[in-house]
Protein backbone atom coordinates (compact mmCIF):
# COMPACT_ATOMS: atom_id res chain seq x y z
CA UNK A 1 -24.39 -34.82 -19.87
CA UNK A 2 -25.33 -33.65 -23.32
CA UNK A 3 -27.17 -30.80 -21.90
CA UNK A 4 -24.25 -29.70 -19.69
CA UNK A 5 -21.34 -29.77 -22.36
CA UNK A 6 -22.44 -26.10 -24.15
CA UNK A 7 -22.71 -24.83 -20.66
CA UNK A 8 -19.95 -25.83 -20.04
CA UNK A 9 -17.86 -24.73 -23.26
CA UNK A 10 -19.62 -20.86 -22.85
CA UNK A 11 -18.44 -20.98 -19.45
CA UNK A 12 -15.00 -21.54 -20.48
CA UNK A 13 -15.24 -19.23 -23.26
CA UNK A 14 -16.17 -16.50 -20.42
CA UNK A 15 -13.22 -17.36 -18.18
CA UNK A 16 -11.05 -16.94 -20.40
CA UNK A 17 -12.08 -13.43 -21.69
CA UNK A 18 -12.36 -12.61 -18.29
CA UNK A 19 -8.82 -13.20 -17.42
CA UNK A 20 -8.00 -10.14 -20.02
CA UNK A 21 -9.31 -7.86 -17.80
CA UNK A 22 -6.75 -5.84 -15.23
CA UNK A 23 -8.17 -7.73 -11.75
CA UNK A 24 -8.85 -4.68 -9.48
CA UNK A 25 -6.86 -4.96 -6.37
CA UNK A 26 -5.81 -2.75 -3.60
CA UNK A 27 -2.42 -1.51 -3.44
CA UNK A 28 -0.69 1.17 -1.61
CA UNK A 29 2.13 3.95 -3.39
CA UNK A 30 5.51 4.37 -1.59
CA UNK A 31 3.74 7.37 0.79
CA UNK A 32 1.46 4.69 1.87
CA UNK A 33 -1.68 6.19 -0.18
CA UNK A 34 -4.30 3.24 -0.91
CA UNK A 35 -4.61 2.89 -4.54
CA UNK A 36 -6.96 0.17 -6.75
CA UNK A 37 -5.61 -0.99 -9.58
CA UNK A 38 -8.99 -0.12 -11.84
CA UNK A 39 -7.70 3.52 -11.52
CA UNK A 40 -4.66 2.80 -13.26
CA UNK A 41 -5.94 2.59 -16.76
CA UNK A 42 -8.78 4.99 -16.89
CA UNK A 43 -7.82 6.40 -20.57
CA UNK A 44 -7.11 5.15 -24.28
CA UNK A 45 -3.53 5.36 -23.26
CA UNK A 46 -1.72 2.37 -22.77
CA UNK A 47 0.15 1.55 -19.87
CA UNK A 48 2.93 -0.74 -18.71
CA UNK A 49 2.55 -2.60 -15.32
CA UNK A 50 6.13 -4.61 -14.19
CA UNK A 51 5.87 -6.75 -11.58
CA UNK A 52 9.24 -6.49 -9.99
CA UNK A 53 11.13 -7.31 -6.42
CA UNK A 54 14.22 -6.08 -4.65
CA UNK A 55 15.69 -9.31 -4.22
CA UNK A 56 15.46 -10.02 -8.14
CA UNK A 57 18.27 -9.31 -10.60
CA UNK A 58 16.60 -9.24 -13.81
CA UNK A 59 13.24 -7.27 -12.58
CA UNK A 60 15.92 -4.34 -11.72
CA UNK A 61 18.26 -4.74 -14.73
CA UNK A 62 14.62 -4.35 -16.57
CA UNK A 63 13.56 -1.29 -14.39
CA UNK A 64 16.98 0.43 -15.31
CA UNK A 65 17.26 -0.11 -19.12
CA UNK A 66 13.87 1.10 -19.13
CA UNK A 67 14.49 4.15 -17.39
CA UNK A 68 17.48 5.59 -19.81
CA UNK A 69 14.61 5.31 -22.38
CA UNK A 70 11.69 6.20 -20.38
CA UNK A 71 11.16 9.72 -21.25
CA UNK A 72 11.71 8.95 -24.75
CA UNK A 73 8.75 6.91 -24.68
CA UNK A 74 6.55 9.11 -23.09
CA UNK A 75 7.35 12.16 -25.03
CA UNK A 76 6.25 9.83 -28.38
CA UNK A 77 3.12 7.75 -26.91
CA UNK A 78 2.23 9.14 -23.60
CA UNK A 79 2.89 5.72 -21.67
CA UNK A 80 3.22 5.38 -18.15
CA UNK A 81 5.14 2.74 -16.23
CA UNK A 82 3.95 1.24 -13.01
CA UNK A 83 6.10 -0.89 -11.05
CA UNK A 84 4.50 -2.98 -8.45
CA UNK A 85 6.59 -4.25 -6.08
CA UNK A 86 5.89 -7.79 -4.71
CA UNK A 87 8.33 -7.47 -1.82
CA UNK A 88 7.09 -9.05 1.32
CA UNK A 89 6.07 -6.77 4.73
CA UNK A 90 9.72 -7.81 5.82
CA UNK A 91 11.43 -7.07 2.62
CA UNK A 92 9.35 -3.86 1.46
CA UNK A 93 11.51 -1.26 3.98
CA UNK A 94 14.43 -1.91 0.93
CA UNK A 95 11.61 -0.61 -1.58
CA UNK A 96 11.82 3.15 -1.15
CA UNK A 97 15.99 3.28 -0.67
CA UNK A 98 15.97 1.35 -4.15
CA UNK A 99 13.89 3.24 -6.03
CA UNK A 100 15.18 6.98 -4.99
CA UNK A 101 18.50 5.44 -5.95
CA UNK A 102 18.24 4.06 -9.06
CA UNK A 103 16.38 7.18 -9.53
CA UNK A 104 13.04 5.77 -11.27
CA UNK A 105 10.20 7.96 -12.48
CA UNK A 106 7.73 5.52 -12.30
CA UNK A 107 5.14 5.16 -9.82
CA UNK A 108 6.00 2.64 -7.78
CA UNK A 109 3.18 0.36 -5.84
CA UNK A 110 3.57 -1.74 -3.17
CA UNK A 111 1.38 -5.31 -3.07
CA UNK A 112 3.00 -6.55 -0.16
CA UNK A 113 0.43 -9.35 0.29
CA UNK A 114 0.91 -10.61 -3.43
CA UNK A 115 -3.06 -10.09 -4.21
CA UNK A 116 -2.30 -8.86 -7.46
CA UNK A 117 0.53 -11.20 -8.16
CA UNK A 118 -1.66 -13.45 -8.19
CA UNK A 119 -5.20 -12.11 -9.63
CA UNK A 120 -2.74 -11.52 -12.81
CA UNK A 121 -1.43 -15.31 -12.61
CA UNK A 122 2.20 -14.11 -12.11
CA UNK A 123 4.32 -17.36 -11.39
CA UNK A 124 7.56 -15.42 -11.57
CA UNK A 125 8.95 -12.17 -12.27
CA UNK A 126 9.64 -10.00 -13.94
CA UNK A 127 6.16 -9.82 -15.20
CA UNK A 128 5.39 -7.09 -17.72
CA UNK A 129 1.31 -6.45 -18.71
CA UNK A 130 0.58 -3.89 -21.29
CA UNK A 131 -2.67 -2.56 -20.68
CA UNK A 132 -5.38 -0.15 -22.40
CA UNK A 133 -8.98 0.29 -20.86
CA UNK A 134 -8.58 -1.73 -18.14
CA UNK A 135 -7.62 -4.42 -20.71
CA UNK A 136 -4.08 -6.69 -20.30
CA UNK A 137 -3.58 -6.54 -24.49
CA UNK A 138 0.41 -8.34 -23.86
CA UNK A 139 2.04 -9.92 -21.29
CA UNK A 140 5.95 -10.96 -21.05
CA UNK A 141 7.56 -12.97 -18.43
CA UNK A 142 11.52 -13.13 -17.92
CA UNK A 143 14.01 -10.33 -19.04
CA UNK A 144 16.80 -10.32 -21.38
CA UNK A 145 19.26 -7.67 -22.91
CA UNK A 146 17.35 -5.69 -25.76
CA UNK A 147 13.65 -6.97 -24.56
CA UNK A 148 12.95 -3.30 -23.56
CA UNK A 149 13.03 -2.61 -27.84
CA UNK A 150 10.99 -5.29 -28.45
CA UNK A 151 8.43 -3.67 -25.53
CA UNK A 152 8.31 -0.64 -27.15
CA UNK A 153 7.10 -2.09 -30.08
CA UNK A 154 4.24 -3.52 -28.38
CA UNK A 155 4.22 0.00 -26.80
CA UNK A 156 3.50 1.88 -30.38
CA UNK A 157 0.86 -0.97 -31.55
CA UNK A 158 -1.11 -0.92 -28.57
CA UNK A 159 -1.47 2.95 -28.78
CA UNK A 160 -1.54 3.32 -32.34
CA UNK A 161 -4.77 1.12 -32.47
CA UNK A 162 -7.04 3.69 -31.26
């Protein structure tokens, strides 16, 4: 038992570093082109992943305060905003209306079989990751008025720590 207790603490140690890491799961984009999430992060830049659903009132109130900032964001750190729908294969066909008329620029992915809801341990959304090199650096559950600010904050961190 002694023996096993150090294999068993490095062991734990690795699973939880592990669990940093963006999981790389197939998704498709709204024009049903496959996409793996490893390809999402492939620079220094940091990007923001939202796990988000049609049928959920603060994911979209989140999505639009977001968007009347959006460009802002990008023109002073680059970021870019994926939203990954976890709608269901009945519940996806409201994706697409939604998004062309709230009038998002994000790219918008579709993980209609919740892999990467749960490789990223989402219990609810909305789920916001911030991610550099293929590394989940902050992660925020739940929206509330203002909490786009305090994302943007994270936003400027992350990519100032180059």
């Amino acid at each position: 038992m002694k023996k096993l207790l150090p294999l068993l603490f490095v062991l734990v140690a690795f699973s939880a570093i592990s669990q940093n890491d963006l999981p790389k799961i197939d998704m498709t984009t709204l024009d049903g082109q496959p996409i793996n999430s490893s390809e999402l992060s492939t620079d220094d830049n940091v990007i923001v992943v939202s796990l988000w659903a049609t049928w959920c009132v603060p994911c979209i109130k989140e999505l639009d305060a977001i968007s009347e900032i959006y460009p802002d964001w990008q023109a002073e750190t680059n970021v870019k905003l994926y939203a990954v729908s976890i709608d269901d294969s009945r519940g996806v066909k409201r994706v697409k209306p939604m998004v062309n008329g709230k009038g998002w620029e994000y790219t918008v992915l579709l993980d209609t079989n919740n892999d990467f809801k749960r490789a990223v341990g989402a219990a609810t959304v909305p789920l916001t990751l911030l991610v550099k090199n293929n590394q989940i650096v902050y992660r925020h559950s739940g929206y509330s008025p203002g909490a786009e600010y305090e994302l943007y904050e994270k936003i400027k961190e992350f990519s100032a720590a180059n």
